[in-house]
N, C-alpha and C. Protein backbone atom coordinates (compact mmCIF):
# COMPACT_ATOMS: atom_id res chain seq x y z
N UNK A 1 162.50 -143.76 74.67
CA UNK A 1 161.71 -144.49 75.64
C UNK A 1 162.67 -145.36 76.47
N UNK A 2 162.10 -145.44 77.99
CA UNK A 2 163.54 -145.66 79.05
C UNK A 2 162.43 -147.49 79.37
N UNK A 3 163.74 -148.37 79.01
CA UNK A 3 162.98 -149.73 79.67
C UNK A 3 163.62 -150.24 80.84
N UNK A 4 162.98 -150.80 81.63
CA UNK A 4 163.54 -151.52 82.54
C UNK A 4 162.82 -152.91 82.84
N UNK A 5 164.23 -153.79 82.64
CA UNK A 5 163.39 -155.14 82.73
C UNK A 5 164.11 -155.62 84.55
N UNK A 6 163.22 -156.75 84.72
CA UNK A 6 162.90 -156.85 86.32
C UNK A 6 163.40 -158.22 86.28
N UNK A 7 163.48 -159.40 84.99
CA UNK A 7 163.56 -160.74 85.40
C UNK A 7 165.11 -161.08 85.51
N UNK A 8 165.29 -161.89 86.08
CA UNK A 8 166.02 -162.22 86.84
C UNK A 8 166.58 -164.08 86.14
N UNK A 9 167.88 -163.85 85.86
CA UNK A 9 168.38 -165.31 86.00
C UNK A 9 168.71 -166.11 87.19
N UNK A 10 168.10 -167.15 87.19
CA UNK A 10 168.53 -168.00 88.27
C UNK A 10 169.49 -168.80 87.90
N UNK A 11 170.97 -168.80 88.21
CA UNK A 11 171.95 -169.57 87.83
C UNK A 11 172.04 -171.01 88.91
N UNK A 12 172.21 -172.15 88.35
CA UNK A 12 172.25 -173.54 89.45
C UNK A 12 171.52 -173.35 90.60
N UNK A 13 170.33 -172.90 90.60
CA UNK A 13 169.26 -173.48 91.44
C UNK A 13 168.33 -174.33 90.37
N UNK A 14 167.54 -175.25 91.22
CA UNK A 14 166.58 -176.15 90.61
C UNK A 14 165.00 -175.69 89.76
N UNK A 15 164.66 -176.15 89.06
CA UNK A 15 163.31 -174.83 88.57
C UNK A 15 162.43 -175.53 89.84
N UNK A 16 161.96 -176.40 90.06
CA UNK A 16 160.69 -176.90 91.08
C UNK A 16 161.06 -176.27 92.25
N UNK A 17 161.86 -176.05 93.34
CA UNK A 17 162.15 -175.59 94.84
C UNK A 17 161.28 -173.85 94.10
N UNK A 18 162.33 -173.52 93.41
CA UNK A 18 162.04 -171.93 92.91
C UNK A 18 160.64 -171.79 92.96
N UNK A 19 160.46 -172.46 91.80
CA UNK A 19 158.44 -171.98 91.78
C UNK A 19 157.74 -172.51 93.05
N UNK A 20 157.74 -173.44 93.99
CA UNK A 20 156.86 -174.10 95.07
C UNK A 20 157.48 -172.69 96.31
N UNK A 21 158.22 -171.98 95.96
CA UNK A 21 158.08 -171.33 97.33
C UNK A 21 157.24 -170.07 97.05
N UNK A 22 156.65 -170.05 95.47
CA UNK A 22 155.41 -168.81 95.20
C UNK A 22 154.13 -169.70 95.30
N UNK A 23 154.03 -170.64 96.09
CA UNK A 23 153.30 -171.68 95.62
C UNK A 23 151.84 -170.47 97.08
N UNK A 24 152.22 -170.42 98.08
CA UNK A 24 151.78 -169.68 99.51
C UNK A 24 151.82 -168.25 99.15
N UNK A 25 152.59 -167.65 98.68
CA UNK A 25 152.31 -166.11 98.77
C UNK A 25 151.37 -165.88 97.23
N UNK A 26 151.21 -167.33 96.66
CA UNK A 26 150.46 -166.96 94.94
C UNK A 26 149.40 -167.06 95.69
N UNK A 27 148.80 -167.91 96.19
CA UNK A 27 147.33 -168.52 96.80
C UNK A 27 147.03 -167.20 97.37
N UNK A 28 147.87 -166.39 98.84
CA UNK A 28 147.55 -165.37 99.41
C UNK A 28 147.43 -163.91 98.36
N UNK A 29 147.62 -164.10 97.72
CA UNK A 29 147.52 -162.91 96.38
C UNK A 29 146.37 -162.76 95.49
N UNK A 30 146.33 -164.68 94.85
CA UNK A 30 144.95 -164.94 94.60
C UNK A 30 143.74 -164.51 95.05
N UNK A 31 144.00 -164.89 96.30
CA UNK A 31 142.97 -164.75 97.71
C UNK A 31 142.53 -163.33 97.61
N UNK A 32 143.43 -162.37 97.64
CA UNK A 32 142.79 -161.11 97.99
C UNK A 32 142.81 -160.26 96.46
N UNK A 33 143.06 -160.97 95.43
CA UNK A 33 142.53 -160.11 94.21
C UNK A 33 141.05 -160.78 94.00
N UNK A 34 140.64 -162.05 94.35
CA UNK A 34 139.25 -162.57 94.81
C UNK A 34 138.17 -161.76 95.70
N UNK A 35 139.23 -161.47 96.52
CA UNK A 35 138.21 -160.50 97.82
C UNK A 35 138.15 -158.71 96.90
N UNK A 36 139.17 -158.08 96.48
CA UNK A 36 139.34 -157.25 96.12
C UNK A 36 137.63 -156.85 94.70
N UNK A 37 137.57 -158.34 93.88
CA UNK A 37 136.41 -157.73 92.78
C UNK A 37 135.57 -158.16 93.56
N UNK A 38 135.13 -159.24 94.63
CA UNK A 38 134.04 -159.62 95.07
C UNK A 38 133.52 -158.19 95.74
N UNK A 39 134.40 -157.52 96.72
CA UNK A 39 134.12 -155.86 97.43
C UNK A 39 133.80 -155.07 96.15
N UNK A 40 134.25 -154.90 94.69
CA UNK A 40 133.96 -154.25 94.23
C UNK A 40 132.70 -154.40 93.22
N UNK A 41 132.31 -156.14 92.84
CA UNK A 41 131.16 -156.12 93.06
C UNK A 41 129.99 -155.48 93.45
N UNK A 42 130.11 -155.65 95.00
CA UNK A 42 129.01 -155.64 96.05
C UNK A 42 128.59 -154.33 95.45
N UNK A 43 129.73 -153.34 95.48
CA UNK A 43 129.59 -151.45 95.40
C UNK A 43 129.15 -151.44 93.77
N UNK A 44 129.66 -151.68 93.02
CA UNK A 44 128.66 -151.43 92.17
C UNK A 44 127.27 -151.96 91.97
N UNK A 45 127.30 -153.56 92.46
CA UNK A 45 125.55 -153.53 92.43
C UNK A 45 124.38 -152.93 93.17
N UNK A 46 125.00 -152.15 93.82
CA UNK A 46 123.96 -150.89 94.99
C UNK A 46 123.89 -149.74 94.43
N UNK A 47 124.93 -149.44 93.37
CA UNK A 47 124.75 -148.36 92.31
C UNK A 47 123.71 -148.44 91.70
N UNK A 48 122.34 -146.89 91.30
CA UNK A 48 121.51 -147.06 90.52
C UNK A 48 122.20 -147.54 88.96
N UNK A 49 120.87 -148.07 87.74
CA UNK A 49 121.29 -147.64 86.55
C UNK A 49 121.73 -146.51 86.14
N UNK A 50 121.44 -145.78 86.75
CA UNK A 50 121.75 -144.18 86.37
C UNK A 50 123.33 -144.03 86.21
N UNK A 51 123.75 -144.33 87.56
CA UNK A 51 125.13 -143.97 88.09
C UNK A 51 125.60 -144.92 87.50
N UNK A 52 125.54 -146.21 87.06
CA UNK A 52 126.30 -147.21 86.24
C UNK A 52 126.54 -146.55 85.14
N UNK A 53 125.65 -146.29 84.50
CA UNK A 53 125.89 -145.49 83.44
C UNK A 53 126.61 -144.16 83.33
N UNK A 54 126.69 -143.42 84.17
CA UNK A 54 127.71 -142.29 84.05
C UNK A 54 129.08 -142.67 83.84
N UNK A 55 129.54 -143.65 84.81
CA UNK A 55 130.56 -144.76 84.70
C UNK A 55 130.94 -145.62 83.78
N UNK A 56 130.39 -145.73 82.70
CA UNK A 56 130.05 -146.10 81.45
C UNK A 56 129.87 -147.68 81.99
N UNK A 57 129.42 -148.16 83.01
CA UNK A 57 128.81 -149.80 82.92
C UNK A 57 127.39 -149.79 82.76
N UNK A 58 127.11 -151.29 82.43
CA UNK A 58 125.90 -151.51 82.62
C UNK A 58 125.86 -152.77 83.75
N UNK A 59 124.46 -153.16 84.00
CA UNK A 59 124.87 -154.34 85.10
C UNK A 59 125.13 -155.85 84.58
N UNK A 60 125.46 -155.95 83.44
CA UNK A 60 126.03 -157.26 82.99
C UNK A 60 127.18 -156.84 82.77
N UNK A 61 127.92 -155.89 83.20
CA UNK A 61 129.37 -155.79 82.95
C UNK A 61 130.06 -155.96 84.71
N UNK A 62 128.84 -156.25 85.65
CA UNK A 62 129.70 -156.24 86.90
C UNK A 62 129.58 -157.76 87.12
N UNK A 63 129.03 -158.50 86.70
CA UNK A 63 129.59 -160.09 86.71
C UNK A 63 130.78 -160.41 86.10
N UNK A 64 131.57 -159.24 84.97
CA UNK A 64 132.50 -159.76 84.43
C UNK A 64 133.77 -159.34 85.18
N UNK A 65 133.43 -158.59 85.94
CA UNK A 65 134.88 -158.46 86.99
C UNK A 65 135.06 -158.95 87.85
N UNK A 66 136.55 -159.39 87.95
CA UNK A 66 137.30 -160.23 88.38
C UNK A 66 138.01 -161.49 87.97
């Protein structure tokens, strides 16, 4: 099994500057994984029971996304 790790040392930079500049692109990310279940919401609650169920939901399982 092939791993690849992604993190990264930050050598003599400060930890606070580092994290406050994800401070705008976290919010804008937030933002649209918010918009992303709220849209997917909407589409499943226009789904009959029927079709929820083929899908294996029921409709107390589409309040839990997101």
């Amino acid at each position: 099994m092939a791993v690849f790790d992604t993190t990264r040392t930050s050598y003599g930079k400060p930890a606070v500057p580092g994290r406050m500049s994800f401070g705008f692109p976290g919010m804008l990310g937030a933002l649209a994984a918010w918009n992303d279940a709220r849209v997917t919401r909407k589409a499943l609650s226009k789904l009959s029971d029927r079709e929820l169920e083929d899908i294996g939901l029921t409709r107390s399982d589409i309040d839990r996304i997101g």
